[in-house]
PDB file of N, CA and C in Angstrom:
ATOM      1  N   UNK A   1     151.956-123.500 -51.039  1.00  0.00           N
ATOM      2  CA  UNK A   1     151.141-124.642 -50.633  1.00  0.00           C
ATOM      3  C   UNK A   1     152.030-125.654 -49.904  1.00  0.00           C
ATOM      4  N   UNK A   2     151.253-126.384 -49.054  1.00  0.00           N
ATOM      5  CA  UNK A   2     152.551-127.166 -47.900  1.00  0.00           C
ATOM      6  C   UNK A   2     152.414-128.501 -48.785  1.00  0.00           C
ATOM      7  N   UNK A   3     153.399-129.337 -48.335  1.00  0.00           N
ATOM      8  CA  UNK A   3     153.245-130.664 -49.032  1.00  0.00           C
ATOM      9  C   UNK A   3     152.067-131.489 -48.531  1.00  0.00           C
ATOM     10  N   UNK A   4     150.955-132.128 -49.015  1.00  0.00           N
ATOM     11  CA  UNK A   4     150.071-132.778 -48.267  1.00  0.00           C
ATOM     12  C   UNK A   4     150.875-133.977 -47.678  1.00  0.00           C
ATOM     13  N   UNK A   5     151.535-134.832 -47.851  1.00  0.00           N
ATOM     14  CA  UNK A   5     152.216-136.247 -47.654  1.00  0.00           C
ATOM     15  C   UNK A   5     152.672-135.668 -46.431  1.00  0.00           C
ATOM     16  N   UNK A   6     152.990-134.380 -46.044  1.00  0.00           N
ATOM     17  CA  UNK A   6     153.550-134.464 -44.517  1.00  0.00           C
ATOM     18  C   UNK A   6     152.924-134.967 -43.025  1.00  0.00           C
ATOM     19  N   UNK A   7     153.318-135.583 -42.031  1.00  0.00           N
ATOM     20  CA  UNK A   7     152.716-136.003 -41.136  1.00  0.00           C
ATOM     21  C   UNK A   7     153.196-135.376 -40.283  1.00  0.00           C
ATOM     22  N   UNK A   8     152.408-134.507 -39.285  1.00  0.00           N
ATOM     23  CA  UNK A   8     152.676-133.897 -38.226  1.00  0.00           C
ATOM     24  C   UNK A   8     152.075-134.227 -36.692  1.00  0.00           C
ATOM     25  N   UNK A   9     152.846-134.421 -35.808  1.00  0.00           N
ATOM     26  CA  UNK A   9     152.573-135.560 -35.020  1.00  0.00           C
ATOM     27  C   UNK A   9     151.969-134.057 -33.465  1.00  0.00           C
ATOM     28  N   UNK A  10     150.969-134.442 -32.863  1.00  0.00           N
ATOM     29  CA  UNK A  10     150.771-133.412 -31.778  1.00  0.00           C
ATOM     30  C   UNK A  10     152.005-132.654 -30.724  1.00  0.00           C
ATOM     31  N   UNK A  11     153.075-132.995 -30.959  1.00  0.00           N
ATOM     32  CA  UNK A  11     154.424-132.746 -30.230  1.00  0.00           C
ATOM     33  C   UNK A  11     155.091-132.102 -30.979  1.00  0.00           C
ATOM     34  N   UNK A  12     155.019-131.761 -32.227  1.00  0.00           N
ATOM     35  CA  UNK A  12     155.744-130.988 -32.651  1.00  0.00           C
ATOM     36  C   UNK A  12     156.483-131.925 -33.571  1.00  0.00           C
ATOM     37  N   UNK A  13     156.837-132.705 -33.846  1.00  0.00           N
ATOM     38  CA  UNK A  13     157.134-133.686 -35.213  1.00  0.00           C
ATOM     39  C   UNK A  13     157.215-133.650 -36.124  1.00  0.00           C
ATOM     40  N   UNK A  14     157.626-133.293 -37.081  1.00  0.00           N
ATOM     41  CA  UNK A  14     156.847-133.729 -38.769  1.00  0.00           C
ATOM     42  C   UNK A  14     158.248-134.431 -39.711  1.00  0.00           C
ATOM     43  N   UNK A  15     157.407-135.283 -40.171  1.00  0.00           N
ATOM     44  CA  UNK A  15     158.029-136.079 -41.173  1.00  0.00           C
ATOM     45  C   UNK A  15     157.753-136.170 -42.592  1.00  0.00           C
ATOM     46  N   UNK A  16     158.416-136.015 -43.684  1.00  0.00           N
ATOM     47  CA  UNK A  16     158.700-135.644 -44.537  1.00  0.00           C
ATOM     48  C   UNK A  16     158.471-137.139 -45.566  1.00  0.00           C
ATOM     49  N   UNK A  17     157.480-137.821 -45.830  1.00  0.00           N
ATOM     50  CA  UNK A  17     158.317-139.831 -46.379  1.00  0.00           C
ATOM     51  C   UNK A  17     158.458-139.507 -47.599  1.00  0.00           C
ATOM     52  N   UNK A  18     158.353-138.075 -48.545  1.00  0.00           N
ATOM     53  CA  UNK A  18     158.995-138.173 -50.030  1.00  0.00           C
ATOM     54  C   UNK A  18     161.086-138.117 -49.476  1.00  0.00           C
ATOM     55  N   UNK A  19     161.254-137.402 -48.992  1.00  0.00           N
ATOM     56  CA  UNK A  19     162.337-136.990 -48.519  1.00  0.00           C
ATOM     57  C   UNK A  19     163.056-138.595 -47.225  1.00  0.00           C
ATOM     58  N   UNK A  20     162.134-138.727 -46.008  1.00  0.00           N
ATOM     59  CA  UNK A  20     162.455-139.461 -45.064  1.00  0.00           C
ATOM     60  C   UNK A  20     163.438-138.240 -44.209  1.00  0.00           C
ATOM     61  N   UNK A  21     163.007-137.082 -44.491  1.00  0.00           N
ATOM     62  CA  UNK A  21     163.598-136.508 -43.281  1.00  0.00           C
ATOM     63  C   UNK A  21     162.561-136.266 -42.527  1.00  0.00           C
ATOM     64  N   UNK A  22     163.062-135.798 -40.984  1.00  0.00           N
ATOM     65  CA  UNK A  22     162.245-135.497 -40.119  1.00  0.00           C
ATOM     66  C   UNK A  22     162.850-133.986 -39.502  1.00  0.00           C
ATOM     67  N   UNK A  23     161.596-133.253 -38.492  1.00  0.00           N
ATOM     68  CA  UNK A  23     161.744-131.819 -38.128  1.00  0.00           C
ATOM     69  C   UNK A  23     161.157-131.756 -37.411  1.00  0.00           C
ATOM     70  N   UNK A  24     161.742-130.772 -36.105  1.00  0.00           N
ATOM     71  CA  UNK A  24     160.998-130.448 -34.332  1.00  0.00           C
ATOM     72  C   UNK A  24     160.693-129.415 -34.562  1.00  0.00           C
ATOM     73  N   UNK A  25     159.545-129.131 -34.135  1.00  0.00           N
ATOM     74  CA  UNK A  25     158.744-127.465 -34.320  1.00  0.00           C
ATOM     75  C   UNK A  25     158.253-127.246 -32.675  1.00  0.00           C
ATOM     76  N   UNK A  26     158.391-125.922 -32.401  1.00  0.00           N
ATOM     77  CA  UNK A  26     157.891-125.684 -30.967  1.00  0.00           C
ATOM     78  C   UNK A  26     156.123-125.530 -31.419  1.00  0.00           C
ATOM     79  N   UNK A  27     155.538-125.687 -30.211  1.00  0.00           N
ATOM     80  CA  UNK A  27     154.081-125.681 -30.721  1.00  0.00           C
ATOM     81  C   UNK A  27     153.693-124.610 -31.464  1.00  0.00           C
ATOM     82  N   UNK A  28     154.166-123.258 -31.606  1.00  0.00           N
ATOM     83  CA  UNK A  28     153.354-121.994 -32.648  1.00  0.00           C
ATOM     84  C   UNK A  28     153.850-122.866 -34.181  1.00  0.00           C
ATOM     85  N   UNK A  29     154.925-123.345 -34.369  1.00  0.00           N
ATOM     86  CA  UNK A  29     155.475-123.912 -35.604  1.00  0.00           C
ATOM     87  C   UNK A  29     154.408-124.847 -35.881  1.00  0.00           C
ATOM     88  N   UNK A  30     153.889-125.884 -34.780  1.00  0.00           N
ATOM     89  CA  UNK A  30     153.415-127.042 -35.250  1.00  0.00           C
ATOM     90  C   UNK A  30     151.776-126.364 -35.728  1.00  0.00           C
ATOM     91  N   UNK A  31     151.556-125.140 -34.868  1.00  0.00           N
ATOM     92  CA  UNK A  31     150.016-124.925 -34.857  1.00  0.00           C
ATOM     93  C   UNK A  31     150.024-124.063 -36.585  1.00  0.00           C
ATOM     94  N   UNK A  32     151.031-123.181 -36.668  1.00  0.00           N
ATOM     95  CA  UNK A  32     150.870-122.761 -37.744  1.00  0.00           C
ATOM     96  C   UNK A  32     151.064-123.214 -39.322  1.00  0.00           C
ATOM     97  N   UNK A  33     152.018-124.498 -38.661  1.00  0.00           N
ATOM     98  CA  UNK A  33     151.920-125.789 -39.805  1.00  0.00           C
ATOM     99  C   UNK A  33     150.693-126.441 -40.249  1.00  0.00           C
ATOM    100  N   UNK A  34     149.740-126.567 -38.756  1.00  0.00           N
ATOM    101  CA  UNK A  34     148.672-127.626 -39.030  1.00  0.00           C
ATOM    102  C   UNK A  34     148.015-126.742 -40.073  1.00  0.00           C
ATOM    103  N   UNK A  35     148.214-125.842 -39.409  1.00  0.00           N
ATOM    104  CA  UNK A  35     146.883-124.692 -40.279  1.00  0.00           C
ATOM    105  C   UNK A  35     147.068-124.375 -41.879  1.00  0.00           C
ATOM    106  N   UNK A  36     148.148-124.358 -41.952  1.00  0.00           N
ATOM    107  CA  UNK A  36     149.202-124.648 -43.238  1.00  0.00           C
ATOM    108  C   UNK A  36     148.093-125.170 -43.990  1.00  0.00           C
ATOM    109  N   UNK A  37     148.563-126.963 -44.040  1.00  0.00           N
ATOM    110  CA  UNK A  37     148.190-128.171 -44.516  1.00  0.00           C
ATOM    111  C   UNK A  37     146.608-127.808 -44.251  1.00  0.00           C
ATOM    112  N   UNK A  38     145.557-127.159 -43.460  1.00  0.00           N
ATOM    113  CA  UNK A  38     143.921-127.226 -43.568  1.00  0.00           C
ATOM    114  C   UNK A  38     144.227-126.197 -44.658  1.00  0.00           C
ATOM    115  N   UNK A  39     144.721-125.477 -45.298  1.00  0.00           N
ATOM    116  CA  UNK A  39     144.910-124.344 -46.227  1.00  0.00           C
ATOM    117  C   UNK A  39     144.121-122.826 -45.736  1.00  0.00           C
ATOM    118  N   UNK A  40     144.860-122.822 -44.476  1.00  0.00           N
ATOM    119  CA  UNK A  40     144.100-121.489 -43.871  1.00  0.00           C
ATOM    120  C   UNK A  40     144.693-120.518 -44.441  1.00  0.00           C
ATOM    121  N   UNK A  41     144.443-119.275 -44.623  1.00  0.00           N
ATOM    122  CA  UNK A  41     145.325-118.214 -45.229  1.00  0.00           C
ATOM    123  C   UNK A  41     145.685-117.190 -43.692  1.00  0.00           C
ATOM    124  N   UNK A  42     146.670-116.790 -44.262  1.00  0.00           N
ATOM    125  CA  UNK A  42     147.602-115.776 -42.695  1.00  0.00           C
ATOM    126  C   UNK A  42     146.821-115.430 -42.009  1.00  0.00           C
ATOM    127  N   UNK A  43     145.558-114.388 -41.937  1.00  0.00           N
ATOM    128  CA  UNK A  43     144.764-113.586 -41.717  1.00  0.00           C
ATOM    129  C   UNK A  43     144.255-114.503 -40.378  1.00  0.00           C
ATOM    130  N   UNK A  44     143.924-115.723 -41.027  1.00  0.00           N
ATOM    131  CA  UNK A  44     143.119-116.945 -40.293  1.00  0.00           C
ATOM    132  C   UNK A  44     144.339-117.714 -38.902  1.00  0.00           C
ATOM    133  N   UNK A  45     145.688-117.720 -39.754  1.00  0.00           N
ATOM    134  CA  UNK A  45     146.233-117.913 -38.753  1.00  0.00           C
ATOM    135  C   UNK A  45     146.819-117.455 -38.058  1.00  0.00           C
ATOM    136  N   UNK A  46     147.051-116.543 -38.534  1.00  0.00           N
ATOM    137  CA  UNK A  46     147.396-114.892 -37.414  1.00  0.00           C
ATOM    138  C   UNK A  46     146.277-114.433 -36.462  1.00  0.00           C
ATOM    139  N   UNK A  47     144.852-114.893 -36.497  1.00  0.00           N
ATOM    140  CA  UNK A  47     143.851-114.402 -35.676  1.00  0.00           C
ATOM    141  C   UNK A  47     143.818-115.737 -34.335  1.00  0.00           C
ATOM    142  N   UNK A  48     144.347-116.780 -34.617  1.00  0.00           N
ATOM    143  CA  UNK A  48     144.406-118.252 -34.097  1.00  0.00           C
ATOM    144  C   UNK A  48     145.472-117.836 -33.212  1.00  0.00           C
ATOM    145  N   UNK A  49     146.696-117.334 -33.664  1.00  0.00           N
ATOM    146  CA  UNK A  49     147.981-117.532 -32.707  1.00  0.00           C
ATOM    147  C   UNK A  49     147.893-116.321 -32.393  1.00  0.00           C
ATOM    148  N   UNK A  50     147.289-115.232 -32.164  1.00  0.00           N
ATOM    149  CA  UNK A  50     147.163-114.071 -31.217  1.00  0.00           C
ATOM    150  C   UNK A  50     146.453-114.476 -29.996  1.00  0.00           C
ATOM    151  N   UNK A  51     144.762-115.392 -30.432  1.00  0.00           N
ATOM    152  CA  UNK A  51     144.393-115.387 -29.668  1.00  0.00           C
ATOM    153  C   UNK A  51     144.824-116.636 -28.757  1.00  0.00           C
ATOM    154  N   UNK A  52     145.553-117.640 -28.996  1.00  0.00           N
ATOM    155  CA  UNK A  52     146.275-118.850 -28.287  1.00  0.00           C
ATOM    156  C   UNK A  52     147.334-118.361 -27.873  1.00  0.00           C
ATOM    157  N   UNK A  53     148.195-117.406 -28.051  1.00  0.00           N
ATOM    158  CA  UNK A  53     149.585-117.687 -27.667  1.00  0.00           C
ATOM    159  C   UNK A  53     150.097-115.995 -27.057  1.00  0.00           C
ATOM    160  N   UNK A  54     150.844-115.702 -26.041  1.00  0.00           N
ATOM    161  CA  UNK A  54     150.966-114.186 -25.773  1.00  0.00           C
ATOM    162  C   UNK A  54     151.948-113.740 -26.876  1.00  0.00           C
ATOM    163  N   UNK A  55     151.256-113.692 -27.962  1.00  0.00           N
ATOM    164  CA  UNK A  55     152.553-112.823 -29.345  1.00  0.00           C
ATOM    165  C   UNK A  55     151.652-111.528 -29.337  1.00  0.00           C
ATOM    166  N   UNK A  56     152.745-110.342 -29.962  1.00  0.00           N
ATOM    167  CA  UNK A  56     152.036-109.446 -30.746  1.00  0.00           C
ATOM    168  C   UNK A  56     151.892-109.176 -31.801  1.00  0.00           C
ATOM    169  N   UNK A  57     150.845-108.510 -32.708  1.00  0.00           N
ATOM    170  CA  UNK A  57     150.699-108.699 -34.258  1.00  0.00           C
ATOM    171  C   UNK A  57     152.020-108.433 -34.824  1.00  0.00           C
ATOM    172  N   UNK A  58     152.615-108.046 -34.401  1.00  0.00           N
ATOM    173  CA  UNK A  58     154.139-107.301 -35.239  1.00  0.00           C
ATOM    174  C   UNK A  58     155.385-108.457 -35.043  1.00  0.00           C
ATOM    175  N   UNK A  59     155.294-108.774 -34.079  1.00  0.00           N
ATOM    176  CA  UNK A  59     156.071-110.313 -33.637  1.00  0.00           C
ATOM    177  C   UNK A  59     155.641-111.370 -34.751  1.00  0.00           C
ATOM    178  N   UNK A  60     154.023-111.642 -34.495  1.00  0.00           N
ATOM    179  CA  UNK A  60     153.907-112.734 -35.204  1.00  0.00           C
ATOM    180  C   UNK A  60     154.080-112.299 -36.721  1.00  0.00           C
ATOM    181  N   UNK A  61     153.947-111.081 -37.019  1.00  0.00           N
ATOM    182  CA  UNK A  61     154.081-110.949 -38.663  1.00  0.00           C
ATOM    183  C   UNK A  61     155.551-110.879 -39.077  1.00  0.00           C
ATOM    184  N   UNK A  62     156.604-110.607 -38.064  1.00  0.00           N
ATOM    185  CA  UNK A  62     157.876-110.668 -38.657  1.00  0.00           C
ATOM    186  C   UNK A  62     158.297-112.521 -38.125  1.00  0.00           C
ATOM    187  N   UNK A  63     158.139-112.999 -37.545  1.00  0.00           N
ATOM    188  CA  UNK A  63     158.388-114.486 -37.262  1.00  0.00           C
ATOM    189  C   UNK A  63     157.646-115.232 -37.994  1.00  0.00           C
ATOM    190  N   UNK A  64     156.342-114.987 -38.358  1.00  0.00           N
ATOM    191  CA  UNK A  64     155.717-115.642 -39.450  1.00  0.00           C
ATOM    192  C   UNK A  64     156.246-115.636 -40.599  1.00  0.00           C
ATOM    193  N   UNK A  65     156.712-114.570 -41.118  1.00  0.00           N
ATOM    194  CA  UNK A  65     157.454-114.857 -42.942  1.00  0.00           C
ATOM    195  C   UNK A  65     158.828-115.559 -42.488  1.00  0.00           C
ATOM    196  N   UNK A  66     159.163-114.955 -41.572  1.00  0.00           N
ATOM    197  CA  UNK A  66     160.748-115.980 -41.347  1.00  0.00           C
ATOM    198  C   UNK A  66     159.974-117.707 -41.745  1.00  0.00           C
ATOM    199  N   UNK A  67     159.261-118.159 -40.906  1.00  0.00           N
ATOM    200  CA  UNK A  67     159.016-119.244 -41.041  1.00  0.00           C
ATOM    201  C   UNK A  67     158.726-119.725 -41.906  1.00  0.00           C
ATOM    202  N   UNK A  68     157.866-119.091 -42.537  1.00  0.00           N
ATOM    203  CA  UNK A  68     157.217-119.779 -44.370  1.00  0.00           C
ATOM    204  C   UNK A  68     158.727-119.682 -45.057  1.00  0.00           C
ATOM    205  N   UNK A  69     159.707-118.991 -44.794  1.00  0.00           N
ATOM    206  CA  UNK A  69     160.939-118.739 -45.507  1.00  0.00           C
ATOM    207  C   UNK A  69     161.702-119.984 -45.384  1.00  0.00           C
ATOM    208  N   UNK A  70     161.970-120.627 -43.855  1.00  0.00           N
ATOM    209  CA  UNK A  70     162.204-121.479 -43.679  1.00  0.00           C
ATOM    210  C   UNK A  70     161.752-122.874 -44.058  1.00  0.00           C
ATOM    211  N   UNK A  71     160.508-122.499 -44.055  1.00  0.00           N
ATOM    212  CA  UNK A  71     159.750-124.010 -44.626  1.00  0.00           C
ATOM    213  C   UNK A  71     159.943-124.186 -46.220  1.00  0.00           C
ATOM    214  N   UNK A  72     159.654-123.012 -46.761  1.00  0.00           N
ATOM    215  CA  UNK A  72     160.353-122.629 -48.295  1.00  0.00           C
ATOM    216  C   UNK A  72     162.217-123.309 -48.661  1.00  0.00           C
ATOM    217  N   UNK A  73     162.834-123.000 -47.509  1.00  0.00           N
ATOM    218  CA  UNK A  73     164.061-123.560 -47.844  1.00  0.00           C
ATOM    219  C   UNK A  73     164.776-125.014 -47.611  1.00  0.00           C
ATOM    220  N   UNK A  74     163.542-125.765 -46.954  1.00  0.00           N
ATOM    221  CA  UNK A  74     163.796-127.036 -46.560  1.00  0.00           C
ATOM    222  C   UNK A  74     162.440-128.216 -47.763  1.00  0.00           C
ATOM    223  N   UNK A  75     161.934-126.754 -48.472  1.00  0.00           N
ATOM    224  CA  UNK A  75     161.182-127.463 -49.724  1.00  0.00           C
ATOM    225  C   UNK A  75     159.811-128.438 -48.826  1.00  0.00           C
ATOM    226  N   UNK A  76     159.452-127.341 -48.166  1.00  0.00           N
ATOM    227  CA  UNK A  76     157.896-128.578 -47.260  1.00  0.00           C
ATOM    228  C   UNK A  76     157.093-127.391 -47.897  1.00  0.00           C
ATOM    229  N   UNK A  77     157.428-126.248 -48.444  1.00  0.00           N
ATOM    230  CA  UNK A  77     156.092-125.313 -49.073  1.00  0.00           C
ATOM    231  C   UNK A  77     156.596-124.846 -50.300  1.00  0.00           C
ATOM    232  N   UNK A  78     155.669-124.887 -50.938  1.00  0.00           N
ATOM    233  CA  UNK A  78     155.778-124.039 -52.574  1.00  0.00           C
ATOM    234  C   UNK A  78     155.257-122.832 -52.585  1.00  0.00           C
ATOM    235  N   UNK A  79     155.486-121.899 -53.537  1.00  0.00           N
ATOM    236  CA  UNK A  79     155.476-120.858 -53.480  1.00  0.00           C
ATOM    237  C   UNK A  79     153.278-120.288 -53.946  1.00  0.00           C
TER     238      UNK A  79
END
């Protein structure tokens, strides 16, 4: 689950105010963040960034867990 308190700004932004850190996401980061925080599940946002962005399912499914991994290690998602 993502932290709700995060603010993610249309540019790719997000700020953190339990922490006061801040983080640059290229737009698939920011889009798959937003979707995050609406509590979409993969399926939902894997059907969103195929059809927005030129990835392929196998791209976005190995760059997608990287990312939740990443967001996991900077503590903006729980398990």
């Amino acid at each position: 689950m993502i932290k709700k308190e995060l603010a993610i700004s249309d540019t790719g932004f997000v700020f953190d105010p339990t922490t006061g850190d801040s983080y640059s996401m290229n737009s698939i980061g920011k889009d798959i963040l937003s979707m995050l925080k609406e509590n979409k599940v993969k399926e939902e946002i894997e059907a969103e960034i195929l059809e927005k962005y030129e990835i392929d399912a196998n791209t976005f499914e190995n760059d997608y867990y990287d990312f939740i991994s990443t967001l996991q290690e900077y503590y903006l998602i729980t398990d």
